[in-house]
Structures are given as structure tokens and as C-alpha cells.
N, C-alpha and C. Protein backbone atom coordinates (compact mmCIF):
# COMPACT_ATOMS: atom_id res chain seq x y z
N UNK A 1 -2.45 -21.31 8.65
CA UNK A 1 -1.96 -19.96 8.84
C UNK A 1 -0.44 -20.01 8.87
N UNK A 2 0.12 -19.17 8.11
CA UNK A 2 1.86 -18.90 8.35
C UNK A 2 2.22 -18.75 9.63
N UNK A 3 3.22 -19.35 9.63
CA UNK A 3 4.06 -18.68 11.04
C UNK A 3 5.47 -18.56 11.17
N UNK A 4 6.33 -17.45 11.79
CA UNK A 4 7.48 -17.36 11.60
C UNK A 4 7.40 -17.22 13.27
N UNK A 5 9.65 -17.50 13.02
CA UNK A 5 10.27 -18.15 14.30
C UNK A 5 10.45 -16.56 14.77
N UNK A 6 9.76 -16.60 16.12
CA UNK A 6 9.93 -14.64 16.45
C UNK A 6 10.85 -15.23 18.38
N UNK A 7 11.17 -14.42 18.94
CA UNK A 7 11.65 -14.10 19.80
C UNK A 7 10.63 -14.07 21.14
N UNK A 8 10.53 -14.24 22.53
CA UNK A 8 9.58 -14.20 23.20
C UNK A 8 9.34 -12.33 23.63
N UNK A 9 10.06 -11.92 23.89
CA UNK A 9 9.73 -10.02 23.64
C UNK A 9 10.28 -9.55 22.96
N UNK A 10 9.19 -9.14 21.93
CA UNK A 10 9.81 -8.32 20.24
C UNK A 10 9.40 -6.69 20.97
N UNK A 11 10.92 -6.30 20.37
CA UNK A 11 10.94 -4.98 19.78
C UNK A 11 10.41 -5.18 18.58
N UNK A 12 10.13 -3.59 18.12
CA UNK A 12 9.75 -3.25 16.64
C UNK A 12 10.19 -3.75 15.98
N UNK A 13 11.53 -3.61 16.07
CA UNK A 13 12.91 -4.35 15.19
C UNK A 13 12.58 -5.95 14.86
N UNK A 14 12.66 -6.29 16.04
CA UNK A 14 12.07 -7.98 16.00
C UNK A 14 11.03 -8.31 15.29
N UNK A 15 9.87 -7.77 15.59
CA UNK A 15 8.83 -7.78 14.88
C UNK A 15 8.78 -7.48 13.23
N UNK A 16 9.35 -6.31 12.83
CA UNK A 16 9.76 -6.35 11.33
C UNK A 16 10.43 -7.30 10.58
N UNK A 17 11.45 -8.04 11.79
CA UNK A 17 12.19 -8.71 10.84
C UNK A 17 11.44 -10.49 10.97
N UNK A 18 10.50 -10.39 11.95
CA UNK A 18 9.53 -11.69 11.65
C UNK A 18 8.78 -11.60 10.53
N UNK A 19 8.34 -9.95 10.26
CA UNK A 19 7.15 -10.17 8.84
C UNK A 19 8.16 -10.02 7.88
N UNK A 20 9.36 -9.62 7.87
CA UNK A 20 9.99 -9.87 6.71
C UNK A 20 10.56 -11.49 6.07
N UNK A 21 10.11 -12.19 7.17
CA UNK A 21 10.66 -13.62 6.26
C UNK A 21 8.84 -14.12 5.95
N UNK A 22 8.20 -13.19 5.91
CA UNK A 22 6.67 -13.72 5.00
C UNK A 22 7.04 -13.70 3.57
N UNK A 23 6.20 -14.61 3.08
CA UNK A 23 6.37 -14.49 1.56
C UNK A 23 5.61 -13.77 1.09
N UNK A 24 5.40 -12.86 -0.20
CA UNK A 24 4.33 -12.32 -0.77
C UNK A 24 3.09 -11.97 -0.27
N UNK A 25 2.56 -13.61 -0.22
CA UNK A 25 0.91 -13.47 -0.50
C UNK A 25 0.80 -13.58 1.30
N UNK A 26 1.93 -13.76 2.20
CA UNK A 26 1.11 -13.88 3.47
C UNK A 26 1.55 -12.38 3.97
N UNK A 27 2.24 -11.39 3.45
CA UNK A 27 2.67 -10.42 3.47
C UNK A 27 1.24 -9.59 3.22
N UNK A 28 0.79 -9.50 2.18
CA UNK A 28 -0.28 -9.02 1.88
C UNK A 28 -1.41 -9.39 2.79
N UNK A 29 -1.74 -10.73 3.55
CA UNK A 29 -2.90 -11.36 4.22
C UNK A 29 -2.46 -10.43 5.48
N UNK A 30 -1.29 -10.45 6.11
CA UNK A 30 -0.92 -9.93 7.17
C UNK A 30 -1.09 -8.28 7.21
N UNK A 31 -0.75 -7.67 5.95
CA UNK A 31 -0.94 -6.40 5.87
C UNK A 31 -2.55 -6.14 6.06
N UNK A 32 -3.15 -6.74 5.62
CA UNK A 32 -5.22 -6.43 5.60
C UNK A 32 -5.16 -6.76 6.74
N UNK A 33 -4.86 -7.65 7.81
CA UNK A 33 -4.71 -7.32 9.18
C UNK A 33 -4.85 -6.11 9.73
N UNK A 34 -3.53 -5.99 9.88
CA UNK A 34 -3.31 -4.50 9.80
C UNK A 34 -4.08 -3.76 9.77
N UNK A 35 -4.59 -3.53 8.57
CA UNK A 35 -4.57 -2.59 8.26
C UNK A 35 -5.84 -2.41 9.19
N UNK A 36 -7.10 -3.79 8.98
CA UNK A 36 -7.92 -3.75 9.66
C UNK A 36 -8.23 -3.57 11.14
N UNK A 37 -7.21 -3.74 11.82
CA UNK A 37 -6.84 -3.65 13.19
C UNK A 37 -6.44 -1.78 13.47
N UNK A 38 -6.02 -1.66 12.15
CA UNK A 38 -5.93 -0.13 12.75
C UNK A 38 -7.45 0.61 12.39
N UNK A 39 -8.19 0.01 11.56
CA UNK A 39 -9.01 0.98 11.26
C UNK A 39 -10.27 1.30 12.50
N UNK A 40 -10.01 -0.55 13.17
CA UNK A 40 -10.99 -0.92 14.06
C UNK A 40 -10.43 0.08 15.65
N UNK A 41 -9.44 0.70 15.64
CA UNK A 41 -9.22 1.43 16.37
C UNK A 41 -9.58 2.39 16.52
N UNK A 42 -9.48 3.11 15.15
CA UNK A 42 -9.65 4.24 14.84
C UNK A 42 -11.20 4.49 14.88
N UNK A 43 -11.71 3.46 14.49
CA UNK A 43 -13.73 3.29 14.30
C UNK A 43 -14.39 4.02 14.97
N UNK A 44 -14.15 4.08 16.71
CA UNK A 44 -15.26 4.58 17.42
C UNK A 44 -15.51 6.37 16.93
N UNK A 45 -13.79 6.04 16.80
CA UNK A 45 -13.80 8.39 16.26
C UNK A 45 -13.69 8.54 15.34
N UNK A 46 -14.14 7.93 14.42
CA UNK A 46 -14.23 8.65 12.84
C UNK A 46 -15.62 7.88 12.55
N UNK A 47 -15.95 8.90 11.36
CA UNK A 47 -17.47 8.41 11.00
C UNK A 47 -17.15 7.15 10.21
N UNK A 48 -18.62 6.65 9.82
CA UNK A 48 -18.52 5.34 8.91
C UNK A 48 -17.91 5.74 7.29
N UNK A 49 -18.39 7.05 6.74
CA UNK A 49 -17.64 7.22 5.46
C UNK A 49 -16.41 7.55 5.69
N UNK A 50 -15.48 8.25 6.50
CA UNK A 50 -14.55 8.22 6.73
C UNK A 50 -13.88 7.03 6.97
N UNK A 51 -13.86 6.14 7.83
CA UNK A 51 -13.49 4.87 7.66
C UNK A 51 -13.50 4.02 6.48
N UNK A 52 -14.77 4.24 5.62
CA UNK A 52 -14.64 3.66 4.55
C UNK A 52 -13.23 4.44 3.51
N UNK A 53 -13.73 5.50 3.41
CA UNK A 53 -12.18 6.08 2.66
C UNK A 53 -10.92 6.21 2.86
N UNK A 54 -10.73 5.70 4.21
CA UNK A 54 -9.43 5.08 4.67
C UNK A 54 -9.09 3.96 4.04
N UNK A 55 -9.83 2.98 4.36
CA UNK A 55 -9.96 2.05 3.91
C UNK A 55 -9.33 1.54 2.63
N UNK A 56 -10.33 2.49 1.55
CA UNK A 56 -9.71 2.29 -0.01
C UNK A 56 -8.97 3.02 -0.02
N UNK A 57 -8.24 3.97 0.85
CA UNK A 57 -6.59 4.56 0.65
C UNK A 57 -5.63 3.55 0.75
N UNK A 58 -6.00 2.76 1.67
CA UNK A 58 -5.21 1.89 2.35
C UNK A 58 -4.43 1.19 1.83
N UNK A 59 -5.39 0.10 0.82
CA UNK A 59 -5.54 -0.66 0.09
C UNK A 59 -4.52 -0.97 -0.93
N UNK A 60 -4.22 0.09 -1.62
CA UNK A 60 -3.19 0.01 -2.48
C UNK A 60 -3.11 -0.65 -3.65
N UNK A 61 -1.69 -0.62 -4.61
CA UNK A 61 -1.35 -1.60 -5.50
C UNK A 61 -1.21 -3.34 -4.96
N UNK A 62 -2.20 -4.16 -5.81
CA UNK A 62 -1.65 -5.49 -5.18
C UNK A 62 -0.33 -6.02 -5.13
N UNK A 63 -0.03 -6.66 -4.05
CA UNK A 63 1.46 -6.86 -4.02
C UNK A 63 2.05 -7.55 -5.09
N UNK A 64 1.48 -8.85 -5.83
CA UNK A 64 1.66 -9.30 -7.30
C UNK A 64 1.80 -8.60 -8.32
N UNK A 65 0.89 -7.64 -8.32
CA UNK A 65 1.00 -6.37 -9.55
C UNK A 65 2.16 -5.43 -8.96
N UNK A 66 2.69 -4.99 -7.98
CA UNK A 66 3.80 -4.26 -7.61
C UNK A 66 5.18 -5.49 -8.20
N UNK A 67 5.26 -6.48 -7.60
CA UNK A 67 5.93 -7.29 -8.18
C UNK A 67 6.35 -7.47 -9.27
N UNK A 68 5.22 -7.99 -10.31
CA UNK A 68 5.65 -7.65 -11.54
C UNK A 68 6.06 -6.88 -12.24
N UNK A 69 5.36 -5.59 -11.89
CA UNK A 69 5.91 -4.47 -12.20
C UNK A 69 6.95 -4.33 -12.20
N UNK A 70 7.89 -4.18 -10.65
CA UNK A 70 8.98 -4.06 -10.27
C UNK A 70 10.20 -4.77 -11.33
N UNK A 71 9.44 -6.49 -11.16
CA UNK A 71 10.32 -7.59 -12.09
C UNK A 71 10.68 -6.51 -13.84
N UNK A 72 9.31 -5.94 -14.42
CA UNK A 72 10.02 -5.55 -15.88
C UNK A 72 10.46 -4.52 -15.78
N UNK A 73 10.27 -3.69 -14.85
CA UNK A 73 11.02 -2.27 -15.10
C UNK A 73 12.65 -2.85 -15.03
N UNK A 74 13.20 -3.72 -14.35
CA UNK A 74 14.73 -4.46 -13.89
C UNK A 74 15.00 -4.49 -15.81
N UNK A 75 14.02 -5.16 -15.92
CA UNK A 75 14.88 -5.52 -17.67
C UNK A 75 14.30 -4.83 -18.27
N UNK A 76 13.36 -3.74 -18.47
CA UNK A 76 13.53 -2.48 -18.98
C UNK A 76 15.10 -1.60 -18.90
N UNK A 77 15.26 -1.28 -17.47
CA UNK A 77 16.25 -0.87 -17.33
C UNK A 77 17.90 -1.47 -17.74
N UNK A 78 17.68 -2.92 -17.42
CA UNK A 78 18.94 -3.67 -18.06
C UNK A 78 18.80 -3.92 -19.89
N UNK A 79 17.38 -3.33 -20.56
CA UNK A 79 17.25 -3.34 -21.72
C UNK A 79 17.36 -5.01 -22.25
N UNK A 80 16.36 -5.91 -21.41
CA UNK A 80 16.39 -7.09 -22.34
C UNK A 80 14.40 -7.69 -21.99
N UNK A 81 14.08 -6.09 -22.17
CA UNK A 81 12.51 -6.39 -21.73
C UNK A 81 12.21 -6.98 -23.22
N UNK A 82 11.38 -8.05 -23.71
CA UNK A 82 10.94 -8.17 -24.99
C UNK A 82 9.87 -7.67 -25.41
N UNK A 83 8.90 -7.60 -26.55
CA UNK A 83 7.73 -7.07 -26.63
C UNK A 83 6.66 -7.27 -26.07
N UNK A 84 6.56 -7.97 -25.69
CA UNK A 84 5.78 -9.00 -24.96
C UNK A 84 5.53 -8.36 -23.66
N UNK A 85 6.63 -8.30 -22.94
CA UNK A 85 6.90 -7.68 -21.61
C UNK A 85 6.73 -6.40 -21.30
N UNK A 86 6.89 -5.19 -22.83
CA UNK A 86 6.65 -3.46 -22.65
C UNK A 86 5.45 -3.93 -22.76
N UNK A 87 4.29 -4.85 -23.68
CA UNK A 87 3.18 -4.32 -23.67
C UNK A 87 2.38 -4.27 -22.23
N UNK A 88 3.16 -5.76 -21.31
CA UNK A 88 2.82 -5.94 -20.03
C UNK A 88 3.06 -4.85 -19.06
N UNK A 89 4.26 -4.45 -19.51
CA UNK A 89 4.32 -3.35 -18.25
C UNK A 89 3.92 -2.05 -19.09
N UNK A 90 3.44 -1.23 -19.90
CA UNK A 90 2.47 -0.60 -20.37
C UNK A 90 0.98 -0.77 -19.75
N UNK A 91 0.66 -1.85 -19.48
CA UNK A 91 -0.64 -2.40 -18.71
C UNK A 91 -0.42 -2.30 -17.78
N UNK A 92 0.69 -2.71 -16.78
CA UNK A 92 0.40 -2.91 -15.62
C UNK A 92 0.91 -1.13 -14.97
N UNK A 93 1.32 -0.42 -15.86
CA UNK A 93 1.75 1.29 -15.49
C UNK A 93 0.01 1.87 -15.73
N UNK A 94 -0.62 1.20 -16.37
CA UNK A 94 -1.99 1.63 -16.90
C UNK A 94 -2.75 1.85 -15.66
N UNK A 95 -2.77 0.32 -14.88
CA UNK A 95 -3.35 -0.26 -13.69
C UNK A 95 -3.13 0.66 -12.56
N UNK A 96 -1.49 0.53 -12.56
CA UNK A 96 -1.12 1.36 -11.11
C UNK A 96 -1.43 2.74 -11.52
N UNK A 97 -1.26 3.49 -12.24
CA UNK A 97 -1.46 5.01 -12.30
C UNK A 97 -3.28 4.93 -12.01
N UNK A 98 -4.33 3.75 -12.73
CA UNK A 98 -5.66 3.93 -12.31
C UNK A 98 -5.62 3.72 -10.45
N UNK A 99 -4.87 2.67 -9.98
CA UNK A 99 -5.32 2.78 -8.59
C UNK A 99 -4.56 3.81 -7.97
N UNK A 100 -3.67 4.63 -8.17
CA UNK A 100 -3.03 5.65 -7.50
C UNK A 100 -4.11 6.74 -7.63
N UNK A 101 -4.61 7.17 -9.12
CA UNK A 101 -5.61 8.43 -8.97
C UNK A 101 -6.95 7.90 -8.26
N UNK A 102 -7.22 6.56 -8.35
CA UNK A 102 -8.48 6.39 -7.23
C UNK A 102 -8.12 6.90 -6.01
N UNK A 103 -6.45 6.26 -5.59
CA UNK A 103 -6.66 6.63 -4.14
C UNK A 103 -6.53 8.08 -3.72
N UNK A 104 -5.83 8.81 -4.56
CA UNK A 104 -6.01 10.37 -5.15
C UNK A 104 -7.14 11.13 -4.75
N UNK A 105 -8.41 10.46 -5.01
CA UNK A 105 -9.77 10.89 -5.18
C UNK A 105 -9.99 10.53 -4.33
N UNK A 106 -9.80 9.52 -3.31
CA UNK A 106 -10.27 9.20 -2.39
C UNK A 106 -9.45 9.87 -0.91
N UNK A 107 -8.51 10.11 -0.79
CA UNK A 107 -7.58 11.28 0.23
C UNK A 107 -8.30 12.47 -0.11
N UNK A 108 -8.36 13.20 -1.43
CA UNK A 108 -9.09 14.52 -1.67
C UNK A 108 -10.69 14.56 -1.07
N UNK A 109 -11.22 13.86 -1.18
CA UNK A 109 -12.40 13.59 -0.07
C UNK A 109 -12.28 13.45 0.74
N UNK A 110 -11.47 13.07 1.55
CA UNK A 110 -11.22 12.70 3.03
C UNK A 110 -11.10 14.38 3.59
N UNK A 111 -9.90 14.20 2.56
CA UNK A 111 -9.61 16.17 2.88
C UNK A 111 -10.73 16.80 3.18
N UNK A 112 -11.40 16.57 2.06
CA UNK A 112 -12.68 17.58 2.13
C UNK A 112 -13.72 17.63 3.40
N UNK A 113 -13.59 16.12 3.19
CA UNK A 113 -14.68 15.76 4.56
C UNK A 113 -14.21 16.77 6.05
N UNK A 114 -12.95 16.25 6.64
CA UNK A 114 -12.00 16.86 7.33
C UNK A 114 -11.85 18.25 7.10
N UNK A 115 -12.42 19.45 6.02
CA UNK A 115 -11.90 20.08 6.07
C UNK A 115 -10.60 20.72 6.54
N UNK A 116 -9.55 19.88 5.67
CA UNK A 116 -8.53 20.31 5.71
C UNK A 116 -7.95 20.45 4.59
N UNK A 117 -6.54 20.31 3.95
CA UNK A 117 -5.63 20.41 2.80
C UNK A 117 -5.38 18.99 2.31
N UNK A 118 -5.01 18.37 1.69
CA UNK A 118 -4.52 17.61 1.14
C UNK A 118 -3.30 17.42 1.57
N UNK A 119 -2.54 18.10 0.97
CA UNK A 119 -1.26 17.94 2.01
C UNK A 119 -1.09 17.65 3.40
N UNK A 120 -2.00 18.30 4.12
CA UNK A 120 -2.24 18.71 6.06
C UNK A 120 -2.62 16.91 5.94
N UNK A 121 -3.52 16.70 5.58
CA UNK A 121 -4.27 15.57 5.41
C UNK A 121 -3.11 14.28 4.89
N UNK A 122 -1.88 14.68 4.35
CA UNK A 122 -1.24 13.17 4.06
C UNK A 122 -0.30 13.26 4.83
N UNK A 123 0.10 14.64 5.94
CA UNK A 123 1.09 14.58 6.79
C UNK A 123 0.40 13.46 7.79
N UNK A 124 -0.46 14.27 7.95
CA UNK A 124 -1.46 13.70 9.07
C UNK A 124 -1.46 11.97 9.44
N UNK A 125 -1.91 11.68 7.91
CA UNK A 125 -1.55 10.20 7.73
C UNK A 125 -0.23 9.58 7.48
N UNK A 126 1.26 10.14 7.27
CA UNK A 126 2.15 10.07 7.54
C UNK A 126 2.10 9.35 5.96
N UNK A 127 1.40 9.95 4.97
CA UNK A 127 1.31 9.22 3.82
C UNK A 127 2.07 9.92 2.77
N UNK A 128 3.38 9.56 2.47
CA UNK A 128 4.34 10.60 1.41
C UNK A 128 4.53 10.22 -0.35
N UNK A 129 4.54 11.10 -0.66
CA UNK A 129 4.47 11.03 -2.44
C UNK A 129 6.41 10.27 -2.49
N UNK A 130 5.83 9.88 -3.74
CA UNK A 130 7.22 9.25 -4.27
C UNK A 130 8.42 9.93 -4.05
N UNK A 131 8.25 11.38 -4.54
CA UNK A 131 9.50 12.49 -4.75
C UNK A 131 9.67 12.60 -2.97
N UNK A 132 8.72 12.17 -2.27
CA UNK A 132 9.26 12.39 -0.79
C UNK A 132 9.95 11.58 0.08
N UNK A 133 10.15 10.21 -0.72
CA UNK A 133 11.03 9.17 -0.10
C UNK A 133 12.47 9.39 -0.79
């Protein structure tokens, strides 16, 4: 198991800046933590399909596929992406736009379930669209 050099009482602060010297893939192991630790909180008061559709909200783009991504859009933008690389990131824009409208479909159910809005429903989850960062 990873381990980083933390402080004996972490603030938040502290604590962020311990998971920030994770690399990648323990970034991601640590995040399903998480994520799982919150859901197991949340468990006793929400139903089992609800939990499950948290769940695959949760989930997200893999951090490797965000990565890469990230890596060709840089030389897209510096214009020394080769062909090779648009067809890759053509695929990997393919990928992320499929897991964004899953998780799409899967908040709009939640909504529904919840009878509430969509919107009400991503305040709620403190979950913001791109144009909102």
C-alpha cells in the first residue's frame, strides 16, 4: 500500500497536500476509497438503487484516459499533435463524451427517483458543469 509523509494533526489543507504527492494510479485507488466510504455513509438513508446510481455518477473518466487526454489536447493546442495522436484523441473525446452522457443518464434518474430537478439535484451534490468552474 502507498504511503505519504503526513503530519500528526492534519487539517484539510494537510491532508490534500498528502494525497497530492500520490501518483496517478494510487490517486485513483484512494479516490474509490472515498468514494466508497462516502457512499457507505450515506447507505443506511438512501435506497439500494439510489446508491447504486451514485455510485456510477461517481465513477467518472479514468484517471489514465483524463491524462492522456489532457497530454494531446497540450500539442493540439501547441499544434505538434501528429496523425496518429488526432486520431487518438478523436477516440479518447469519443470515450469521455460516452462516459459523461452515461453519467448524464444516470443523475437524470436519480433526479427522477428524488423527484427533483436536475439542476436542484447537482447543487445538491455539489456536482458543477464545466462552464461552472
Amino acid at each position: 500500500m502507498p504511503s505519504v509523509q503526513i503530519s500528526t494533526r492534519l487539517s484539510t489543507d494537510d491532508l490534500l497536500a498528502a494525497i497530492a504527492q500520490l501518483n496517478a494510479s494510487e490517486l485513483e485507488d484512494f479516490t474509490s476509497h472515498v468514494i466508497r466510504l462516502r457512499a457507505q455513509r450515506f447507505a443506511p438513508h438512501i435506497p439500494k438503487n439510489e446508491a447504486e446510481l451514485l455510485k456510477r455518477i461517481n465513477q467518472g473518466v479514468p484517471a489514465s484516459m483524463q491524462t492522456r487526454y489532457d497530454e494531446l489536447g497540450i500539442k493540439r493546442d501547441a499544434e505538434i499533435l501528429t496523425a496518429d495522436e488526432y486520431d487518438e484523441l478523436l477516440q479518447l473525446t469519443d470515450q469521455i463524451e460516452k462516459v459523461d452522457a452515461e453519467r448524464l443518464r444516470n443523475l437524470a434518474e436519480l433526479a427522477r427517483l428524488r423527484q427533483t430537478s436536475l439542476d436542484a439535484l447537482m447543487d445538491e451534490l455539489d456536482i458543477k458543469t464545466p462552464v461552472d468552474d
